[in-house]
Protein backbone atom coordinates (compact mmCIF):
# COMPACT_ATOMS: atom_id res chain seq x y z
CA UNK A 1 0.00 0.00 0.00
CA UNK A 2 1.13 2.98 -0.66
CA UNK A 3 1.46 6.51 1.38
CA UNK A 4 1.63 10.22 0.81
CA UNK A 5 4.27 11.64 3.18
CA UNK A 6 2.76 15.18 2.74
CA UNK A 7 2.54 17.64 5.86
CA UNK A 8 -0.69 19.88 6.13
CA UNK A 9 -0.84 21.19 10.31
CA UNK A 10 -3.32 23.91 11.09
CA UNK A 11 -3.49 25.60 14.30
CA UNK A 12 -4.86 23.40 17.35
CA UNK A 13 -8.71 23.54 18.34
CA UNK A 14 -9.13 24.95 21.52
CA UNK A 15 -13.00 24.70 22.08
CA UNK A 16 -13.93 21.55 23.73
CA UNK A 17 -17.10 21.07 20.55
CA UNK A 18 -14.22 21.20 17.66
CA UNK A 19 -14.04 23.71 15.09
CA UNK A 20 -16.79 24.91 13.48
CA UNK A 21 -16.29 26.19 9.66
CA UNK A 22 -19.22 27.69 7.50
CA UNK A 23 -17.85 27.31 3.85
CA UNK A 24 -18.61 24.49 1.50
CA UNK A 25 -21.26 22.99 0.02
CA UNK A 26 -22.32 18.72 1.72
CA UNK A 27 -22.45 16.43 -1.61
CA UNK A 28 -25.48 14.90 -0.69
CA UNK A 29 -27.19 17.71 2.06
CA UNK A 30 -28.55 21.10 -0.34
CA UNK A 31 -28.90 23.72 1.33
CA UNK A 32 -32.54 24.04 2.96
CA UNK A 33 -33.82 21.07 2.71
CA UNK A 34 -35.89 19.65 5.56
CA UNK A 35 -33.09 19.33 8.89
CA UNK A 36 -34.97 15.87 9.19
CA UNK A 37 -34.22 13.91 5.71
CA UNK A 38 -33.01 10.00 6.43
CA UNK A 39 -29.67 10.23 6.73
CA UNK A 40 -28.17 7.01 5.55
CA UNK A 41 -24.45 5.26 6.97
CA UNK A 42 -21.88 2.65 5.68
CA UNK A 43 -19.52 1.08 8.36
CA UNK A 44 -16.32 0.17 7.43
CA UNK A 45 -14.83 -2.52 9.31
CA UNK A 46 -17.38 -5.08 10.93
CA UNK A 47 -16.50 -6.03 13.98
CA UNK A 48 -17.82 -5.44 17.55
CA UNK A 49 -16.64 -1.39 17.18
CA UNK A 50 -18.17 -1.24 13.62
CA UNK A 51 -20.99 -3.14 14.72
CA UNK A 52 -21.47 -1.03 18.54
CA UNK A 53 -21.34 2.37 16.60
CA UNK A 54 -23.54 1.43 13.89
CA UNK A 55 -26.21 0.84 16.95
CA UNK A 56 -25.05 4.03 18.51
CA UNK A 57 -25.60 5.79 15.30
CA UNK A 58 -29.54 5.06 14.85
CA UNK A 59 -29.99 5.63 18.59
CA UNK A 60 -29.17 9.17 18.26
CA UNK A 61 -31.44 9.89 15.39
CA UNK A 62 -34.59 7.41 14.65
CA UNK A 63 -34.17 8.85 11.22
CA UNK A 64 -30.71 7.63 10.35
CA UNK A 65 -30.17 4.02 9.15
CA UNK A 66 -27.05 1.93 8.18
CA UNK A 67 -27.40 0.16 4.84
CA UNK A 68 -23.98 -0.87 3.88
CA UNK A 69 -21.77 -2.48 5.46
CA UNK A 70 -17.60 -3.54 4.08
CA UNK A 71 -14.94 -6.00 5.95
CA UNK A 72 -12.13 -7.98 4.90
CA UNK A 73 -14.10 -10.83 5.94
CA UNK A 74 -17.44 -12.11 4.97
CA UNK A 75 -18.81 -13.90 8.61
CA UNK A 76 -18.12 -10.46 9.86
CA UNK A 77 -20.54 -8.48 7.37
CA UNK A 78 -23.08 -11.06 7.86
CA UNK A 79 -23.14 -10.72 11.92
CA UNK A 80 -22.80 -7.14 11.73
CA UNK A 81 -25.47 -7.12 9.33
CA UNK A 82 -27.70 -9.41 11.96
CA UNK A 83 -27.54 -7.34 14.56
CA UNK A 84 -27.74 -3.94 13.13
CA UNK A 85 -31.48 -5.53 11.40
CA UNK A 86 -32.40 -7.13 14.56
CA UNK A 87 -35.85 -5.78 15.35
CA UNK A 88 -36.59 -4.61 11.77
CA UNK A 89 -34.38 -1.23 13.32
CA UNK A 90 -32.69 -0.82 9.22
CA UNK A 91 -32.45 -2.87 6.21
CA UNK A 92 -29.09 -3.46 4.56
CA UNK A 93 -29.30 -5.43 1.09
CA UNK A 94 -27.34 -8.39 -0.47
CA UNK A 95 -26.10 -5.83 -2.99
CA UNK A 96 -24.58 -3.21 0.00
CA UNK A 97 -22.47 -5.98 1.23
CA UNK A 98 -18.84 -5.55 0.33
CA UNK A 99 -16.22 -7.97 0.63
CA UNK A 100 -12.92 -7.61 0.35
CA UNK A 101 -9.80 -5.43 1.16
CA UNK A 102 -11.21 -2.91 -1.99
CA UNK A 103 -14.59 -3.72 0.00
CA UNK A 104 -14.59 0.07 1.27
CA UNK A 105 -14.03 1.20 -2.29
CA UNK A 106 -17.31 -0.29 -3.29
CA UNK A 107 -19.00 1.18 -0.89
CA UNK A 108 -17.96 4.36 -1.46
CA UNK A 109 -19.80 4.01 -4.37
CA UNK A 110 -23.17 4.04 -2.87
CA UNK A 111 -25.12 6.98 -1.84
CA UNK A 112 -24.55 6.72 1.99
CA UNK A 113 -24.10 10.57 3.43
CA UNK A 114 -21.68 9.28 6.50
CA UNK A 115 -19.19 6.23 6.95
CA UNK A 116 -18.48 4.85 10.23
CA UNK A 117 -14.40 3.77 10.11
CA UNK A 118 -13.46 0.89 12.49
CA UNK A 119 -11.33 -1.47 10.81
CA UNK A 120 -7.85 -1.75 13.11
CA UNK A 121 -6.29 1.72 12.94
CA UNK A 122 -3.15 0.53 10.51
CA UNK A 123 -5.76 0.99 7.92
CA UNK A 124 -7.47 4.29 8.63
CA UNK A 125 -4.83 6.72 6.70
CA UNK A 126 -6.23 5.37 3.52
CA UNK A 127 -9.70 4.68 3.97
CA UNK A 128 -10.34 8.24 5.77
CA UNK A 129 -8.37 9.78 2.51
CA UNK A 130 -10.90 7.74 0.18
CA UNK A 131 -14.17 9.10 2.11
CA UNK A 132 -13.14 12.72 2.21
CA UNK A 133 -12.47 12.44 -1.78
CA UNK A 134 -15.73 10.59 -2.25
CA UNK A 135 -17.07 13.83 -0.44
CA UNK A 136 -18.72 11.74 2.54
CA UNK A 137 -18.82 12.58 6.39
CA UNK A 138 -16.44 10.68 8.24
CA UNK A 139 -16.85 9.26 11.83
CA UNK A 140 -13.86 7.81 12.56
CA UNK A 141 -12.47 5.31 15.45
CA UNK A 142 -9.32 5.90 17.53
CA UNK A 143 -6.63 6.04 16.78
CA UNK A 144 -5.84 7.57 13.35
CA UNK A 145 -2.97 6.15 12.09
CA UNK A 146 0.17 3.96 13.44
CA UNK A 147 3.50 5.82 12.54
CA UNK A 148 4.18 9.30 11.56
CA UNK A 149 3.81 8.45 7.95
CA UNK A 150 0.19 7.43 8.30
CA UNK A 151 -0.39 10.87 10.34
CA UNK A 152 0.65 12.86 8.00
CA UNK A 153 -1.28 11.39 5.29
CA UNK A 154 -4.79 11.63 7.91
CA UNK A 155 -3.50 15.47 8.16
CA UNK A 156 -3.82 15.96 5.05
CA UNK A 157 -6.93 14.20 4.35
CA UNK A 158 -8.84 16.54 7.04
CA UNK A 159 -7.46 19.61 5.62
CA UNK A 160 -9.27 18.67 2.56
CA UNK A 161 -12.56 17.79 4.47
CA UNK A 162 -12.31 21.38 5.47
CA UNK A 163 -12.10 22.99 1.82
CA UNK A 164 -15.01 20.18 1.18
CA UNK A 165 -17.40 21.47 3.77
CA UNK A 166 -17.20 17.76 5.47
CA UNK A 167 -17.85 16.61 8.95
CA UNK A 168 -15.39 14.82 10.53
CA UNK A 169 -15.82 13.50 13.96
CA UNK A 170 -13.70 11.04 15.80
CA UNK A 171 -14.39 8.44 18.67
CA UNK A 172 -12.68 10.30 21.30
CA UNK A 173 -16.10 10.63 23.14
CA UNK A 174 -14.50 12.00 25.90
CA UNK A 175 -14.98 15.39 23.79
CA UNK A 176 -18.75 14.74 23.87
CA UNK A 177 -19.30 13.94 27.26
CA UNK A 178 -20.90 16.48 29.48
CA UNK A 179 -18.70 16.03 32.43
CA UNK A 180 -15.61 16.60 30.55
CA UNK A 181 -17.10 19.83 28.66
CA UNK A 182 -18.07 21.54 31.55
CA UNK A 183 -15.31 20.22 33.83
CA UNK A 184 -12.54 21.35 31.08
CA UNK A 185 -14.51 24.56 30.10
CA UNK A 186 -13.90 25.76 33.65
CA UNK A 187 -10.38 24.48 34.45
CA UNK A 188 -9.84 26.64 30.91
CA UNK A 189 -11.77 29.96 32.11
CA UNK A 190 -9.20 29.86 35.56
CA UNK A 191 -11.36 27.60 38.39
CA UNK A 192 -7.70 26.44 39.36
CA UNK A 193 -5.46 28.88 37.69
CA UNK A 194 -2.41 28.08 35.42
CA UNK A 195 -1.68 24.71 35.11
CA UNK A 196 1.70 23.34 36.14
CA UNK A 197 1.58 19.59 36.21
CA UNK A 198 -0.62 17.04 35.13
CA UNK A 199 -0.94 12.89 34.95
CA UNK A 200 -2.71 10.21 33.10
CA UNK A 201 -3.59 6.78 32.88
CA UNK A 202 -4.92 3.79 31.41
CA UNK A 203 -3.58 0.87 33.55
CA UNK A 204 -5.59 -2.26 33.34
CA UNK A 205 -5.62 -6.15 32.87
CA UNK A 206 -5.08 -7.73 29.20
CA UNK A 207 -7.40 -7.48 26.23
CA UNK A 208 -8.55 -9.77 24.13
CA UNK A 209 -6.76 -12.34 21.90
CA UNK A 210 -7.55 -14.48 19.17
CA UNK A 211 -5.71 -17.97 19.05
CA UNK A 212 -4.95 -19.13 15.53
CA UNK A 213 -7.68 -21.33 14.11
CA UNK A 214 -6.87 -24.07 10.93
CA UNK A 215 -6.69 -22.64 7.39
CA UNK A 216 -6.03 -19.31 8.63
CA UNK A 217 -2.69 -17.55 7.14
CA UNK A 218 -0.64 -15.50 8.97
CA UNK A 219 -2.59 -12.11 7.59
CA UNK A 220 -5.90 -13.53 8.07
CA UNK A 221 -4.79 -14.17 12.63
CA UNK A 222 -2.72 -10.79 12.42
CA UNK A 223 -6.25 -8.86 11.34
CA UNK A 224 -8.61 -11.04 13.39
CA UNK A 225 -6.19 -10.48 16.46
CA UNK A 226 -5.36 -7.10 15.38
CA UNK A 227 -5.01 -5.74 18.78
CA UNK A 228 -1.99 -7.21 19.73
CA UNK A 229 -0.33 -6.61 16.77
CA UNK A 230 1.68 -2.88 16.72
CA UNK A 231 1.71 -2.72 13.13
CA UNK A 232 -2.27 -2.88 13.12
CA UNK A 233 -2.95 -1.26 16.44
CA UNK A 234 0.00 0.90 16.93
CA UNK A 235 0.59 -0.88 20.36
CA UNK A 236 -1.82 -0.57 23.56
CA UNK A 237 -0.30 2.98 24.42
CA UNK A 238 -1.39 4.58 20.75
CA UNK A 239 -4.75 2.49 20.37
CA UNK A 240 -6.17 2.61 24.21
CA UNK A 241 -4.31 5.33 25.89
CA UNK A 242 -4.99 7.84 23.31
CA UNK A 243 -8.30 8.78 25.20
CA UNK A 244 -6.16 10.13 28.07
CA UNK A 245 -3.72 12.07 26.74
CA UNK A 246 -6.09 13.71 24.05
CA UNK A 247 -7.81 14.79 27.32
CA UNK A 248 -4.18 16.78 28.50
CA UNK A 249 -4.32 18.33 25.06
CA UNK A 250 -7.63 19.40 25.15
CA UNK A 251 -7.11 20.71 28.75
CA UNK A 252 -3.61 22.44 27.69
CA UNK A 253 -4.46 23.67 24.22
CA UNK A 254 -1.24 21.94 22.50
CA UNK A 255 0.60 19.51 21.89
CA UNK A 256 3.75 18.36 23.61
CA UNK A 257 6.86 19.23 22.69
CA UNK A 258 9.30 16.19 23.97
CA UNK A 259 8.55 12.33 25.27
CA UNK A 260 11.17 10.97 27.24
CA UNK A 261 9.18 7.02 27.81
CA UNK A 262 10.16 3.66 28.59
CA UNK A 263 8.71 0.41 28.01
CA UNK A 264 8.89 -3.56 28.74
CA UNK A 265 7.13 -6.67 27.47
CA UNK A 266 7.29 -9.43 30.31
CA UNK A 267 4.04 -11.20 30.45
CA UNK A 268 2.22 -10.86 27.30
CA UNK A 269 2.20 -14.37 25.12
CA UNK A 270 0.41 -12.86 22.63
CA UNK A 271 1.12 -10.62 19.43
CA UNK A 272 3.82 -7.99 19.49
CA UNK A 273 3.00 -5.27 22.10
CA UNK A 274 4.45 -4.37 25.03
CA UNK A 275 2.93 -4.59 28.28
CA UNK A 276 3.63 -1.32 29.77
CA UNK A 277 4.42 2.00 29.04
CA UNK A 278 5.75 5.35 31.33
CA UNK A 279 6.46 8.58 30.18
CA UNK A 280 7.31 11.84 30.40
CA UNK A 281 5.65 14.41 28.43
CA UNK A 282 6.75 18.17 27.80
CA UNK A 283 4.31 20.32 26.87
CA UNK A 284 4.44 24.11 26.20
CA UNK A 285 3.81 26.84 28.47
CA UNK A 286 2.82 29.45 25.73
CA UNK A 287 4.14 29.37 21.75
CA UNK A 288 7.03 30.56 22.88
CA UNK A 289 8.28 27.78 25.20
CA UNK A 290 10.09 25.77 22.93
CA UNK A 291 11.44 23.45 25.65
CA UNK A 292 7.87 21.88 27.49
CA UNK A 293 7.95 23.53 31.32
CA UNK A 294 4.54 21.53 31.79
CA UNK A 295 5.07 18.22 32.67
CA UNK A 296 2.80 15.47 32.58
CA UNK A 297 3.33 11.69 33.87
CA UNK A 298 1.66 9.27 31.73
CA UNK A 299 1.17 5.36 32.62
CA UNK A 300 -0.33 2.60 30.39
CA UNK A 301 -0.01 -1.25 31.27
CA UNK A 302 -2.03 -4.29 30.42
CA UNK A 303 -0.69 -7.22 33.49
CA UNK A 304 -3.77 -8.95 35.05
CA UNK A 305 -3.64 -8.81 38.66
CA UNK A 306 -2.50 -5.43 38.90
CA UNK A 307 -3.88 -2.24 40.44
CA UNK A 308 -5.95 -0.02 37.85
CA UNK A 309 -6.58 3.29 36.78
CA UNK A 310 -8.00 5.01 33.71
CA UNK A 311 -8.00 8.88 34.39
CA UNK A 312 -6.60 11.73 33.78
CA UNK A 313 -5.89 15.11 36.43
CA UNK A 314 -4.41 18.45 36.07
CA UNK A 315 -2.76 20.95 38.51
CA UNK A 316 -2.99 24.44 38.42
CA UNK A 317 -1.43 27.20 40.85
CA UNK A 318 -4.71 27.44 42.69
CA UNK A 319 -6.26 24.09 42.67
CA UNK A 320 -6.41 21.14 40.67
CA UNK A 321 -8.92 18.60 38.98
CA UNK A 322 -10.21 15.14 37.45
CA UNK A 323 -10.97 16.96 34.79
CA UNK A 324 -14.34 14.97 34.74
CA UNK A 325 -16.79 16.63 36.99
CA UNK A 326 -14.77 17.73 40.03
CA UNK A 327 -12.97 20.46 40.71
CA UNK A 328 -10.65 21.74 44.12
CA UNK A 329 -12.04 24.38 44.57
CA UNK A 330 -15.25 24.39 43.31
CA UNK A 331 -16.20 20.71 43.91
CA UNK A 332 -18.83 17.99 42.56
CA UNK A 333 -19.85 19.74 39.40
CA UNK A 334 -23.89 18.70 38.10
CA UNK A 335 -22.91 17.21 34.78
CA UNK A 336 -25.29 14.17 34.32
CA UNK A 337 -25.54 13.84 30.37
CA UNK A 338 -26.34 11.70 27.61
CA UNK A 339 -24.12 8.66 26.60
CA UNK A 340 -20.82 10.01 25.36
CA UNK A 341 -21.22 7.05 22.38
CA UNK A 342 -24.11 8.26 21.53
CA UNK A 343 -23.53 11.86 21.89
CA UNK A 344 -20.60 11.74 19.56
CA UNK A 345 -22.94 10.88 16.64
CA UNK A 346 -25.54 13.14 17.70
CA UNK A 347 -23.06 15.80 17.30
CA UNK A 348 -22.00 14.87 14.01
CA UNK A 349 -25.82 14.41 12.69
CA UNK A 350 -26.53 17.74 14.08
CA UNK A 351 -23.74 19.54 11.93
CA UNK A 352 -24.25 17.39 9.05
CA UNK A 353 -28.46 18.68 9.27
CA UNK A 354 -27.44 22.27 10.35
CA UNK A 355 -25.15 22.42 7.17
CA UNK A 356 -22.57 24.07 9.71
CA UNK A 357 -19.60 21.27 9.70
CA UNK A 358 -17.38 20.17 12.43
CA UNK A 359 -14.01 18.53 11.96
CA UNK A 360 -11.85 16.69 14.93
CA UNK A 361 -9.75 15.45 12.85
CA UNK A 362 -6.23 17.55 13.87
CA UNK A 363 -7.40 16.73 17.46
CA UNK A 364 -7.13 13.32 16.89
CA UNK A 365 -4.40 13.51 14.57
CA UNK A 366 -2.65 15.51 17.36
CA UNK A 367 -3.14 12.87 20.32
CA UNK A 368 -2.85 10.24 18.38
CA UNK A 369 0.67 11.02 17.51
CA UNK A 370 1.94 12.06 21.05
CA UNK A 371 1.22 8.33 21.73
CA UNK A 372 2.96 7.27 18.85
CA UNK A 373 5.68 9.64 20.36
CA UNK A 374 5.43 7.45 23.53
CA UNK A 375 5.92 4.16 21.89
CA UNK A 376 8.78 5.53 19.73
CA UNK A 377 10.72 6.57 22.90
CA UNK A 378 10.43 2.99 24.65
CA UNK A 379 10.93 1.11 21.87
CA UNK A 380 14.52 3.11 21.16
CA UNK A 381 15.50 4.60 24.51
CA UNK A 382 15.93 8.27 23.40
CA UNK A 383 13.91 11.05 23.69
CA UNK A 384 11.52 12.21 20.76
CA UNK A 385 10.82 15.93 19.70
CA UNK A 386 7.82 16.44 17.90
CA UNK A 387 9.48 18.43 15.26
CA UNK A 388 11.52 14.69 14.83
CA UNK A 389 8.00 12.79 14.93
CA UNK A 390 6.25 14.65 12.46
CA UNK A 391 8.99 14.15 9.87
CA UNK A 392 9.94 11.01 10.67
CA UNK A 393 9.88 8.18 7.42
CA UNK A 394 8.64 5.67 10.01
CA UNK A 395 6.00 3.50 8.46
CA UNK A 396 5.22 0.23 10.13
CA UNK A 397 4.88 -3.09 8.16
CA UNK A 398 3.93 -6.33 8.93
CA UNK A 399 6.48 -8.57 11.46
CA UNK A 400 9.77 -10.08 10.04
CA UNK A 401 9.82 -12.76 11.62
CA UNK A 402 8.03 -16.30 11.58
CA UNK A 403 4.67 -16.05 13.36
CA UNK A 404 5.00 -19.70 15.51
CA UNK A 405 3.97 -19.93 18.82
CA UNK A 406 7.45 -20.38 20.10
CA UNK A 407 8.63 -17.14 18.78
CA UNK A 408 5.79 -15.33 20.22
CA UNK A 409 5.95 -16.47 23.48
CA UNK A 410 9.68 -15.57 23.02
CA UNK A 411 9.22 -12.02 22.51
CA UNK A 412 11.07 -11.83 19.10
CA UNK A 413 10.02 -7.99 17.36
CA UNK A 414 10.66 -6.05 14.87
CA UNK A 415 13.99 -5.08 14.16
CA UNK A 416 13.74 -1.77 13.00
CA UNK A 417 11.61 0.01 14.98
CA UNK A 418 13.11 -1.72 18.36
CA UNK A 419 16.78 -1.15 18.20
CA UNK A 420 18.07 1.49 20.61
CA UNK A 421 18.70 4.91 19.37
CA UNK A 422 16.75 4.45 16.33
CA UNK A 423 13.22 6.44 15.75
């Protein structure tokens, strides 16, 4: 497959509901016609994301529907299809089922107004690319890409949702839940003053796994078990612990600056990954801090049996914060709201009927690197600049070596994105 290694940054949004652009023209939504036309979805990648999102998707408007549906695989466009029809809720016909890797390409070619993207995340440069030139809304999974290559190329790609007039909104819910808005709203008006320190974590038990079943080659286990693998999922600290630390960059405003991380794999028998992650991460004062005077601890482990935390918390000189409905010195905020799932797509239907688009993709574009920043750092032992990451030729392939269950268990990775003091 090939990549575009072009660089398109715009500044970072700082509102917690994304930026907001009123230029363009929707390919499928003229200008005012009724707010409540049937909106109709594809989903791209079938599995239980594809699958849970679709559902989320027609519970936040009962006049949106999925009817097409594209995987790799066919048993997972037929259960997808089963339980997004359950109930009568939408109809998806034989000829909306696409099979195939090109199966998103054929989709494309029907007249759905949004596509849901949640095939594993190695994946998502090129299919994101393909629905903003097709001219179709995007809602798209974390993260966004698995190297610096891949980012680039999703940069670029919502630039050009932006001269389109396209929607783009990404499944960082955390942006769309109500505790977070008006938690991070405040903390950003002064309830604890400047910040000076911050932490966050995602520090839990293993995921899933799939063991190898007869007749399947070694692509076929990689993408069924695509969370272990770092060259699908970009390794747990870039596909899970994005959430957190696009929450610091959504408190701070920027981007960081410097990672200094470390790393170890010790238990996992599975895939690729590591099983923990710590770091270090320098963000910016103000523009003109070039070093990073904020610092921010970040933790991410999957080891069953070990004590966990998913959360994130910021200090400031006059308080400090969960930055999810509490705050020192103001205390329990009142920020019951609706499901953050849910919400996200609400949000996106809303801009889509308003005709007033949103885009999140540089947010997630932005976090979603600073992880890949993280995993750099462990994997090589030196520090990463972000200046470094965003140029860096780093473009992750498939393992080299032979996928047996002895060498596996053994812990045997990549060469060239392991050795020390290599990016």
């Amino acid at each position: 497959m090939q990549r575009k290694a072009h660089v398109s940054r715009r500044d970072f949004v700082k509102t917690a509901a994304a930026t907001v652009a009123a230029t363009g023209a929707f390919p499928y939504f003229a200008r005012g016609q009724a707010a409540d036309r049937p909106l109709k979805i594809g989903i791209v990648g079938c599995g239980g994301r594809g699958t849970g999102a679709g559902h989320d998707a027609m519970n936040a408007d009962p006049n949106v529907k999925v009817v097409a549906l594209a995987d790799v695989f066919k048993d997972r466009v037929e259960g997808c299809r089963k339980s997004l029809t359950d109930k009568g809720r939408t109809e998806i016909k034989n000829e909306n089922c696409f099979v195939g890797f090109d199966a998103y390409q054929k989709l494309l070619q029907t007249d759905v107004d949004y596509v849901i993207l949640a095939t594993p995340p190695y994946y998502r440069p090129e299919h994101f690319e393909a629905c903003v030139k097709a001219g179709k809304h995007v809602f798209t999974e974390k993260p966004v890409a698995v190297d610096p290559v891949g980012i680039r190329r999703f940069m670029a790609a919502g630039k050009l949702a932006d001269e389109k007039g396209l929607s783009v909104v990404a499944g960082t819910q955390r942006r769309h839940q109500k505790g977070y808005i008006e938690t991070i709203n405040r903390i950003r008006d002064g309830a604890i003053g400047d910040i000076v320190a911050g932490r966050c974590y995602w520090n839990m038990g293993q995921l899933w796994y799939r063991p190898r079943q007869n007749g399947w080659d070694d692509m076929e286990w990689m993408i069924r078990d695509w969370v272990n693998w770092t060259w699908l999922s970009g390794d747990h600290v870039v596909e899970q612990h994005v959430h957190n630390t696009d929450v610091i960059n959504w408190v701070l405003g920027r981007h960081v600056t410097k990672v200094v991380a470390m790393g170890a794999r010790h238990r996992r028998v599975t895939g690729d990954q590591y099983d923990m992650f710590a770091a270090d991460l320098y963000y910016p004062v103000d523009e003109k801090d070039k070093d990073g005077k904020i610092h921010v601890l970040s933790m991410c482990r999957q080891i069953n049996g070990c004590a966990n935390d998913v959360s994130e918390h910021v200090t400031g000189t006059k308080g400090f914060s969960n930055c999810n409905g509490w705050i020192s010195t103001i205390g329990v905020l009142d920020v019951k709201g609706e499901n953050p799932y849910v919400q996200e797509h609400k949000d996106l239907i809303a801009a889509i009927r308003a005709d007033k688009p949103i885009n999140e993709a540089q947010n997630v574009a932005e976090s979603t690197l600073t992880n890949i920043m993280i995993r750099m750092s462990a994997y090589t032992g030196q520090a990463v600049t972000w200046d470094e990451a965003i140029k860096s030729d780093l473009d992750l392939e498939p393992p080299e070596f032979e996928l047996s269950e002895e060498n596996i268990k053994a812990g045997i990775l990549k060469a060239h994105i392991r050795k020390p003091g290599r990016a």
